[in-house]
N, C-alpha and C. Protein backbone atom coordinates (compact mmCIF):
# COMPACT_ATOMS: atom_id res chain seq x y z
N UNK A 1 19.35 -36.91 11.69
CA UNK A 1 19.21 -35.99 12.80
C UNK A 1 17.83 -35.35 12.73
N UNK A 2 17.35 -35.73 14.01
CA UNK A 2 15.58 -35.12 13.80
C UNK A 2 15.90 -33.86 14.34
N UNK A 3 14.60 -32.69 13.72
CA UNK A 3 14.00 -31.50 14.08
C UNK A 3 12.99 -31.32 15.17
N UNK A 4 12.84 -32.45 15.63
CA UNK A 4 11.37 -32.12 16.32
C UNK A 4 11.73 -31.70 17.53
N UNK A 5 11.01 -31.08 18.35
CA UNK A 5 11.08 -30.45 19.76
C UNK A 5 9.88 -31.12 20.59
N UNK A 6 10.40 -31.46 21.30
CA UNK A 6 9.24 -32.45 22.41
C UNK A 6 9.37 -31.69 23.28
N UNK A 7 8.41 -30.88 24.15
CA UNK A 7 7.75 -30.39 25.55
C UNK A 7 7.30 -30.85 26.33
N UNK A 8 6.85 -31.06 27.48
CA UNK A 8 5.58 -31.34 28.32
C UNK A 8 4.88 -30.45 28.10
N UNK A 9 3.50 -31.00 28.05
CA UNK A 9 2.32 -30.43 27.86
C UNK A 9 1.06 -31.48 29.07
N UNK A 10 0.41 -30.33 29.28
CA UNK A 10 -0.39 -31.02 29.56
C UNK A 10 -1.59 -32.03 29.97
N UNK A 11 -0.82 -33.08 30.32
CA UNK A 11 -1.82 -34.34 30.55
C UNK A 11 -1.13 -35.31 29.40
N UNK A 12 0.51 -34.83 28.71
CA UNK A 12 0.92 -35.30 27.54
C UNK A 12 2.38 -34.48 26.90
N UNK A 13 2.51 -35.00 26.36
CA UNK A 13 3.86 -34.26 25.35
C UNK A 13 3.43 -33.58 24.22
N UNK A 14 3.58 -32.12 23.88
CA UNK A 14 3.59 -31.47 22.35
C UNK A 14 5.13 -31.53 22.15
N UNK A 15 4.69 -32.56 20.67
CA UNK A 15 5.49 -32.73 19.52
C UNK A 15 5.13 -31.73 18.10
N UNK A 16 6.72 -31.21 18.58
CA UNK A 16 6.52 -30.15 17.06
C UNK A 16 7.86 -30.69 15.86
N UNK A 17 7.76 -31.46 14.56
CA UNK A 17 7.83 -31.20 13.57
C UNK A 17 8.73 -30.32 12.66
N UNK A 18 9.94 -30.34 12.97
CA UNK A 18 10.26 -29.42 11.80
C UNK A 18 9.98 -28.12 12.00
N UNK A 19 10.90 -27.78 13.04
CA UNK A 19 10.45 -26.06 13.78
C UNK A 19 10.77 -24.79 12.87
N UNK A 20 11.40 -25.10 11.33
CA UNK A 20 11.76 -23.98 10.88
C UNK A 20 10.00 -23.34 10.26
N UNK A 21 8.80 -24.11 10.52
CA UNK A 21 7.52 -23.39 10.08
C UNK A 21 6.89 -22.77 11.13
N UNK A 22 7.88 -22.63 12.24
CA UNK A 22 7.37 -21.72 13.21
C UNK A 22 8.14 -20.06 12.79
N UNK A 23 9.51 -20.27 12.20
CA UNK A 23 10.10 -19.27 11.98
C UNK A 23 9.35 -18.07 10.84
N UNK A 24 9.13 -17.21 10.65
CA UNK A 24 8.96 -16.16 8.92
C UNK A 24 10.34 -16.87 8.26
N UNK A 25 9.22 -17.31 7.64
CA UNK A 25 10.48 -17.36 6.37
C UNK A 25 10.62 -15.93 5.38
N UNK A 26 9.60 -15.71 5.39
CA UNK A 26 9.97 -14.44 4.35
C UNK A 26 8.50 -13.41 4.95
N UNK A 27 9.52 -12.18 5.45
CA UNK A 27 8.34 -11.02 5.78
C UNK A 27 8.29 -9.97 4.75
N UNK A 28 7.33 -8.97 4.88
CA UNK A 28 7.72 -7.99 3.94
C UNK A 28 8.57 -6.99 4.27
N UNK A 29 9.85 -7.08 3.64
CA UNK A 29 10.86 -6.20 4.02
C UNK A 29 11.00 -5.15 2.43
N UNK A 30 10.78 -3.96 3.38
CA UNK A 30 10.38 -2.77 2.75
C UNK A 30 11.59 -2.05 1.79
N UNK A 31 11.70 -1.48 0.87
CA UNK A 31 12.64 -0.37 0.25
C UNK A 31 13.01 0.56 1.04
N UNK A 32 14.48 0.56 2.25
CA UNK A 32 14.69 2.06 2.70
C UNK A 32 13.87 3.39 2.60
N UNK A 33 13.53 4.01 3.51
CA UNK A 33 12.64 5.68 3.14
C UNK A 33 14.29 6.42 2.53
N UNK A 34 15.18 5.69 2.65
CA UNK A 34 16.38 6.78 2.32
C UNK A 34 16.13 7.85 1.58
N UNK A 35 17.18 8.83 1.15
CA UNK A 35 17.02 9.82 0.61
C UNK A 35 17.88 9.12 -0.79
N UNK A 36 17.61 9.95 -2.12
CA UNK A 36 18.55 10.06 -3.23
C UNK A 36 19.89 10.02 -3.17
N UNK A 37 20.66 9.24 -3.39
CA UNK A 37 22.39 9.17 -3.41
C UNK A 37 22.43 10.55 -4.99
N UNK A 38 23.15 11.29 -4.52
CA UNK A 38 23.50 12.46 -5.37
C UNK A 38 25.30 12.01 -5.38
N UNK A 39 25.77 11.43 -6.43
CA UNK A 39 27.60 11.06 -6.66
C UNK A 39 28.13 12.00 -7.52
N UNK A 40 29.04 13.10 -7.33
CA UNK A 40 30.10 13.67 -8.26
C UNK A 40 31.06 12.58 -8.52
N UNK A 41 31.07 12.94 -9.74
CA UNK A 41 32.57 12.30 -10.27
C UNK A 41 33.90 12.88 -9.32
N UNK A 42 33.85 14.20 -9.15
CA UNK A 42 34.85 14.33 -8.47
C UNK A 42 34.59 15.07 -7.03
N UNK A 43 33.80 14.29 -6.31
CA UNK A 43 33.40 13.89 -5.28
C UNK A 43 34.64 12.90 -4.21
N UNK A 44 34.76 13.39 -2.67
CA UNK A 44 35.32 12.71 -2.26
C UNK A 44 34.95 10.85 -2.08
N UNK A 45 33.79 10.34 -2.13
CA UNK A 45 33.27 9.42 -2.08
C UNK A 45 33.14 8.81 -3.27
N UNK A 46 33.55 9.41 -4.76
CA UNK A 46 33.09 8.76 -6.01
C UNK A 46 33.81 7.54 -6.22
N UNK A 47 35.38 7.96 -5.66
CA UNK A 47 35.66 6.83 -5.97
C UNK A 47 35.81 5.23 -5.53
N UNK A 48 35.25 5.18 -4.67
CA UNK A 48 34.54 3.81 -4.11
C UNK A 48 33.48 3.94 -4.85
N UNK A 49 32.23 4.72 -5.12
CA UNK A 49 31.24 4.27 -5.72
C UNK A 49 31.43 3.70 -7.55
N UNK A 50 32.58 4.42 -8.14
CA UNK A 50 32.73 3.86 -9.22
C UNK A 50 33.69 2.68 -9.53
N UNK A 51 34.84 2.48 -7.97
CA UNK A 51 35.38 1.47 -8.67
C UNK A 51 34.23 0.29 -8.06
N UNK A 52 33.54 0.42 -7.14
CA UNK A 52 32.55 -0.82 -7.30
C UNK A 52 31.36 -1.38 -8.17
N UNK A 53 30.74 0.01 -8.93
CA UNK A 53 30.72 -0.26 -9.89
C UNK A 53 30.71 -0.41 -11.49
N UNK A 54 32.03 -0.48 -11.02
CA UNK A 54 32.98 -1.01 -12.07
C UNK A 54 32.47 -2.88 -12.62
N UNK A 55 32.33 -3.03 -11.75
CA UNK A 55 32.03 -4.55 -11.71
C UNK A 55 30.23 -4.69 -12.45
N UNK A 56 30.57 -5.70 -13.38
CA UNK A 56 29.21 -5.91 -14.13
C UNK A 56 28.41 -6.35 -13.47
N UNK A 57 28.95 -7.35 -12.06
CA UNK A 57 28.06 -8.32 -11.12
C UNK A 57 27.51 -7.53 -10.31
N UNK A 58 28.10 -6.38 -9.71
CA UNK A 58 28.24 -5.04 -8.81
C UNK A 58 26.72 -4.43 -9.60
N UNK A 59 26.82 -4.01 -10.66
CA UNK A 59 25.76 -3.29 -11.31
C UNK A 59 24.58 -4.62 -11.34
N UNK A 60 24.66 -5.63 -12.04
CA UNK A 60 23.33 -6.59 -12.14
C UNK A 60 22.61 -6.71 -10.58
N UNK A 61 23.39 -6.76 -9.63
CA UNK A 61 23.01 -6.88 -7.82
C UNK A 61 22.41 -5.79 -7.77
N UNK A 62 22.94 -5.08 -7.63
CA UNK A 62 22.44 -3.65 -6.66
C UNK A 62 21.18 -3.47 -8.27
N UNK A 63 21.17 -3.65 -9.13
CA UNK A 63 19.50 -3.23 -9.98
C UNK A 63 18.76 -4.66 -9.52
N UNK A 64 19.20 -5.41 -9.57
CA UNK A 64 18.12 -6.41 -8.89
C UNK A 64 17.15 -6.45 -7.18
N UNK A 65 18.41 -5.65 -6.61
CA UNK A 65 17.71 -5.13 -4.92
C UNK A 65 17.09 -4.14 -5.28
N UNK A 66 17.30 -2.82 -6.97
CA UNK A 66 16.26 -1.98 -6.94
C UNK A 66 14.28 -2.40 -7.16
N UNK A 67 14.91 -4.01 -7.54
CA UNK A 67 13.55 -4.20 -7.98
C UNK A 67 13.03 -4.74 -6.77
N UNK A 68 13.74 -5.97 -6.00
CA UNK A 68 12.75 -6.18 -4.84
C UNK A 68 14.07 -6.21 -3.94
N UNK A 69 13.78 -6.10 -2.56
CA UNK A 69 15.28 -6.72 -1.54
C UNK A 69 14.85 -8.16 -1.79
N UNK A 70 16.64 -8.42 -1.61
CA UNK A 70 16.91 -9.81 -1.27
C UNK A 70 17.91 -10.43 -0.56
N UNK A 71 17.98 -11.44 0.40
CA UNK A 71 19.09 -12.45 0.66
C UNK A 71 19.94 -12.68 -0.46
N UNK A 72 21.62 -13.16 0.31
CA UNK A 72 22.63 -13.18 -0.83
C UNK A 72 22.02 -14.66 -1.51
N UNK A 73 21.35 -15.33 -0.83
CA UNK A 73 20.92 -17.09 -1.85
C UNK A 73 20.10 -16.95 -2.62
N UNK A 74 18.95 -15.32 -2.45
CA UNK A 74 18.14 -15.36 -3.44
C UNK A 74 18.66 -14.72 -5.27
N UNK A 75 19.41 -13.40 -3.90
CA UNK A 75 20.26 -13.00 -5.46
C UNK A 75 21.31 -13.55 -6.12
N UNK A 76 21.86 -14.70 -5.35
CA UNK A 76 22.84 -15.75 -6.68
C UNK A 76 22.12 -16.10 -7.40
N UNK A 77 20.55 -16.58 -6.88
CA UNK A 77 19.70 -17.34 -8.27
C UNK A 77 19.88 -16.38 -9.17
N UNK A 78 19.24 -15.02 -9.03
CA UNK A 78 18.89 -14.14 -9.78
C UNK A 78 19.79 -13.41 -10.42
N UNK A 79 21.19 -14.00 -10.35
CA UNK A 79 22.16 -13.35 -11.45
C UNK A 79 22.81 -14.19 -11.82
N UNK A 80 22.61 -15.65 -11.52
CA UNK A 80 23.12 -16.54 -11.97
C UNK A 80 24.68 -16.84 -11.39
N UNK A 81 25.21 -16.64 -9.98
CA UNK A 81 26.30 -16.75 -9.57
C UNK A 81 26.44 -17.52 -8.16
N UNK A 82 27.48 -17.84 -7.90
CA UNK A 82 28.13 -18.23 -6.57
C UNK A 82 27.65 -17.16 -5.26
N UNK A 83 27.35 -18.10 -4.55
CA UNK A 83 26.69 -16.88 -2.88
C UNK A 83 27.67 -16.69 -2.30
N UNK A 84 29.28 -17.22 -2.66
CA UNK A 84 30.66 -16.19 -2.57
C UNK A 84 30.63 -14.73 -2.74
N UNK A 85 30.28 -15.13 -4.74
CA UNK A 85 30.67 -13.39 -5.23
C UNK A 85 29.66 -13.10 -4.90
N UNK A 86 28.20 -13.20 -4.81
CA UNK A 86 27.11 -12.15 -4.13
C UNK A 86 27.66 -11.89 -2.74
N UNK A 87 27.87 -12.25 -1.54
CA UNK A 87 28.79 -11.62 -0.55
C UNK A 87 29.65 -11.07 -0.24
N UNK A 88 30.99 -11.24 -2.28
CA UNK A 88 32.01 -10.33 -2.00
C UNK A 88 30.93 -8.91 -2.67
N UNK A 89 30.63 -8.72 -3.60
CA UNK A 89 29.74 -7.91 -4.15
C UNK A 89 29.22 -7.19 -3.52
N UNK A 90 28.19 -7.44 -2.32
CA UNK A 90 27.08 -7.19 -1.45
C UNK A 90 28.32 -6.29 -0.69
N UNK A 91 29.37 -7.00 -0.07
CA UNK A 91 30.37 -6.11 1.06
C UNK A 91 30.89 -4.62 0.50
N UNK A 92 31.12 -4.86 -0.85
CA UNK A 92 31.70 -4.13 -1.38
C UNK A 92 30.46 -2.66 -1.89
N UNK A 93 29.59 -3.00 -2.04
CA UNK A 93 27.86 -2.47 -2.20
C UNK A 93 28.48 -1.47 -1.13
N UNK A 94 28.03 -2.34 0.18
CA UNK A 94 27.64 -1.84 1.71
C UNK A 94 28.79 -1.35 1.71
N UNK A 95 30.15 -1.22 1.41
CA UNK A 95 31.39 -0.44 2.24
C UNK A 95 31.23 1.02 1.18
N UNK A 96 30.39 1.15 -0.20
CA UNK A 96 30.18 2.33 -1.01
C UNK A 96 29.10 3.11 -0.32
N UNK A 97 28.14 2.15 0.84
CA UNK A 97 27.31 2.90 1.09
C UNK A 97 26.02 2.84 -0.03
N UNK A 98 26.08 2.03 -0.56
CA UNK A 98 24.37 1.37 -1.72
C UNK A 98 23.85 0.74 -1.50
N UNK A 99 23.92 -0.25 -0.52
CA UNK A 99 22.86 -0.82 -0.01
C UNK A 99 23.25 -1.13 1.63
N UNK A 100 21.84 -1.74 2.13
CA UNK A 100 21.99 -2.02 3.36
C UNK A 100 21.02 -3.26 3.88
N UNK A 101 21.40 -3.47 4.98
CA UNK A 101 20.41 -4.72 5.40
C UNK A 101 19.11 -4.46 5.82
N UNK A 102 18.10 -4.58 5.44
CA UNK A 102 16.77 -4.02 5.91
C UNK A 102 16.04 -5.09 6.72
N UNK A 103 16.42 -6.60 6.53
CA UNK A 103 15.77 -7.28 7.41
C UNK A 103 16.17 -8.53 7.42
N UNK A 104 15.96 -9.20 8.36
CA UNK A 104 16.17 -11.19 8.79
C UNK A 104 15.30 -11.82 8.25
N UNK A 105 15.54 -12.72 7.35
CA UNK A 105 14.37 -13.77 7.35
C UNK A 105 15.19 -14.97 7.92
N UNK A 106 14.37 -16.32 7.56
CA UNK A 106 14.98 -17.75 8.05
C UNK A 106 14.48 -18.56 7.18
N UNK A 107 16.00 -19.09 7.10
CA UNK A 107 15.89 -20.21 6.14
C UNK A 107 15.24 -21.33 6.11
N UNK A 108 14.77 -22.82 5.77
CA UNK A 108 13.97 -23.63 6.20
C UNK A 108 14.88 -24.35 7.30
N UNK A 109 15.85 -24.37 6.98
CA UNK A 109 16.90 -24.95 8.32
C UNK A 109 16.62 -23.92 9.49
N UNK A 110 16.18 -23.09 9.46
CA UNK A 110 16.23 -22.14 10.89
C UNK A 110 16.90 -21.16 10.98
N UNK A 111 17.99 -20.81 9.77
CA UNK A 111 19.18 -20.10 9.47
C UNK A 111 18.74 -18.47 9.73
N UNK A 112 19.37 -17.54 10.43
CA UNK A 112 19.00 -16.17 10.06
C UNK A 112 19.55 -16.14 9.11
N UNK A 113 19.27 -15.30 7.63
CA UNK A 113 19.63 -14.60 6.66
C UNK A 113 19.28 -13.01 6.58
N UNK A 114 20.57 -12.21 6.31
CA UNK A 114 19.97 -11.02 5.72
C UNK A 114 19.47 -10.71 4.49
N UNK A 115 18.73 -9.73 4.51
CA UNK A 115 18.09 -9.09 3.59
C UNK A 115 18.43 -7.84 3.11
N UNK A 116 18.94 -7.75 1.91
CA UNK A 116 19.47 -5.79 1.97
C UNK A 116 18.66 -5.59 0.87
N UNK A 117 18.67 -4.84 0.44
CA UNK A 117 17.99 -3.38 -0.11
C UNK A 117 19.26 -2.12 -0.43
N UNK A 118 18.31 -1.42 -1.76
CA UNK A 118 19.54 0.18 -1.60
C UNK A 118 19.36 0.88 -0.85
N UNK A 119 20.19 1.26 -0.44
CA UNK A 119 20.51 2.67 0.50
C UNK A 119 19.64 3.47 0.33
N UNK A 120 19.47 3.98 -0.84
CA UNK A 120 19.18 5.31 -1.19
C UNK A 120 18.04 4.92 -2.36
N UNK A 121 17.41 5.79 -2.88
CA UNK A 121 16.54 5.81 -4.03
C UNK A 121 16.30 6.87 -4.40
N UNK A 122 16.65 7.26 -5.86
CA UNK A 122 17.13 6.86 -6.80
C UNK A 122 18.83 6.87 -6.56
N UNK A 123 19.71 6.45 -7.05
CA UNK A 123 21.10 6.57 -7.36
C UNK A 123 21.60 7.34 -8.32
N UNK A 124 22.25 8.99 -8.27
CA UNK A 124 22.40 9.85 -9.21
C UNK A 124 23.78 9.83 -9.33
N UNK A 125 24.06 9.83 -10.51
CA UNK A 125 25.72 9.94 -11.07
C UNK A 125 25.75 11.30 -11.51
N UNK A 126 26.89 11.97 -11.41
CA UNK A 126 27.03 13.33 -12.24
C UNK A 126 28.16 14.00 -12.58
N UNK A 127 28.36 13.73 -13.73
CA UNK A 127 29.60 14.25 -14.13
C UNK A 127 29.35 15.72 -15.23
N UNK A 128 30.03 16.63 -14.84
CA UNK A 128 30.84 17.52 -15.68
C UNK A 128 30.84 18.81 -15.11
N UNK A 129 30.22 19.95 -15.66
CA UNK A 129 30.88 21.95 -14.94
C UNK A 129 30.47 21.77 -13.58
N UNK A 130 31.92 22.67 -12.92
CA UNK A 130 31.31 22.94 -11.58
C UNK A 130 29.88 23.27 -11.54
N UNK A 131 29.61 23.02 -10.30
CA UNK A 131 28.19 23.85 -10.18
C UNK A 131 26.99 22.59 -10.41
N UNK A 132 27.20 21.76 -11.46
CA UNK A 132 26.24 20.69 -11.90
C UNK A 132 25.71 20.04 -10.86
N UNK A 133 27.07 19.22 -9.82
CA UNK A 133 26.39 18.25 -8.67
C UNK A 133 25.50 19.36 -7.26
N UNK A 134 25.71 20.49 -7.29
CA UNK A 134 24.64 21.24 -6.49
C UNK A 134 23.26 21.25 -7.49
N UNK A 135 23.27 21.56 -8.91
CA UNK A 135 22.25 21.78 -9.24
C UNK A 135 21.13 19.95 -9.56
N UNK A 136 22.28 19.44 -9.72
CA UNK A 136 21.88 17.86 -9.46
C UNK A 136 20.84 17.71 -8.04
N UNK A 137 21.58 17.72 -7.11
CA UNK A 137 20.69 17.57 -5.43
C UNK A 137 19.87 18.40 -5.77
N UNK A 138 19.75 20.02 -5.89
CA UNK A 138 18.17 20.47 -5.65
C UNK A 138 17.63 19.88 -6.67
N UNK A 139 18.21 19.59 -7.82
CA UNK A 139 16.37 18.94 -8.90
C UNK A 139 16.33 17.64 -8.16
N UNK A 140 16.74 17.31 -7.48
CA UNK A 140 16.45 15.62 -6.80
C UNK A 140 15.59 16.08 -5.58
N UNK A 141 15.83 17.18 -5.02
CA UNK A 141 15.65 17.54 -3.85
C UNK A 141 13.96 18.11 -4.24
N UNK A 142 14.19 19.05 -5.28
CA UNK A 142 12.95 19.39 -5.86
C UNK A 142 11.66 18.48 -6.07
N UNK A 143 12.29 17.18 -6.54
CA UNK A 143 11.30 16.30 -7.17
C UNK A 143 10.70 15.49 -5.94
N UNK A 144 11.69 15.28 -4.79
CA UNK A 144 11.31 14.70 -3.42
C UNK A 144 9.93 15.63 -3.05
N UNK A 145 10.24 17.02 -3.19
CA UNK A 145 9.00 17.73 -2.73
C UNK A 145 7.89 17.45 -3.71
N UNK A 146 8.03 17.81 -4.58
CA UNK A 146 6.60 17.63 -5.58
C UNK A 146 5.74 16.33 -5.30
N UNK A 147 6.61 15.04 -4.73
CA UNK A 147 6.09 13.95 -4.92
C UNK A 147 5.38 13.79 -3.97
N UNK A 148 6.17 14.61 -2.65
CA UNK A 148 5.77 14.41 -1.49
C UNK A 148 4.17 15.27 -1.14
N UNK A 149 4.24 16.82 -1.65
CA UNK A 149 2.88 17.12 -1.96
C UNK A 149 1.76 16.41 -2.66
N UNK A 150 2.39 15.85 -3.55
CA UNK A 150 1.38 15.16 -4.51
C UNK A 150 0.62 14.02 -3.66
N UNK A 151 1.34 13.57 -3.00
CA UNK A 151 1.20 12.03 -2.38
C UNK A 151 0.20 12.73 -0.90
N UNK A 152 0.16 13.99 -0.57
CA UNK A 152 -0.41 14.73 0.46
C UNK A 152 -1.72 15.59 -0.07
N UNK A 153 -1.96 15.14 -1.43
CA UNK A 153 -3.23 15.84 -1.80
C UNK A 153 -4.01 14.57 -2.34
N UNK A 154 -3.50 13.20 -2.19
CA UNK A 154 -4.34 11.76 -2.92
C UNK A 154 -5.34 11.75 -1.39
């Protein structure tokens, strides 16, 4: 089964070749501007975030999208698994709210693929005295500012 796309063209036919090198295969898809995920343990939301990860594959994924985003075919290479469990994984990510899709690329077949990324940056866990997960968000909240001045005086 050929790829090529034949047109009329002028005074002739353009023949194109294998149209998936018209597609991006790979753009630069950026790290979320999100804000810091701040998690109590006894938080209404913790517990989706801990029983997902709970999972060792759950934790190796979501630190591998901290290092670059990726498609679920790039991150099976990169943890060494089935592009099943990176999709059950990835769903289960996205229904905690840790990552998200940041962009399309295309495959050499022409395929859209997503691209996710974390949600949030950094990811804060916090367990123990009342009072801790408020004082958790402002030092997160704190450090957002400092960085953000800092980055406004370069």
């Amino acid at each position: 089964m050929s790829t090529d796309v034949v047109r009329p063209l002028l005074g002739g036919w353009l023949v194109v070749s294998g149209m998936s090198h018209l597609l991006p295969r790979k753009s630069r898809a950026d790290q979320p501007d999100g804000q810091p995920e701040v998690v109590g343990l006894d938080g209404v939301d913790s517990g989706v975030v801990f029983s997902v990860l709970s999972s060792e594959l759950a934790r190796s994924i979501l630190s591998e999208l901290y290092r670059e985003p990726a498609t679920q075919s790039d991150l099976a290479e990169r943890v060494d698994t089935s592009i099943q469990n990176v999709d059950y994984h990835l769903d289960n990510l996205a229904e905690a709210g840790l990552v998200t899709v940041v962009d399309q690329w295309y495959s050499e077949k022409g395929t859209e693929m997503d691209v996710y990324a974390p949600a949030g940056d950094p990811l804060v866990l916090v367990a123990g005295r009342d009072g801790l997960l408020d004082d958790a968000r402002r030092a997160v909240a704190d450090t957002e500012a400092a960085e953000t001045a800092s980055d406004g005086e370069r």
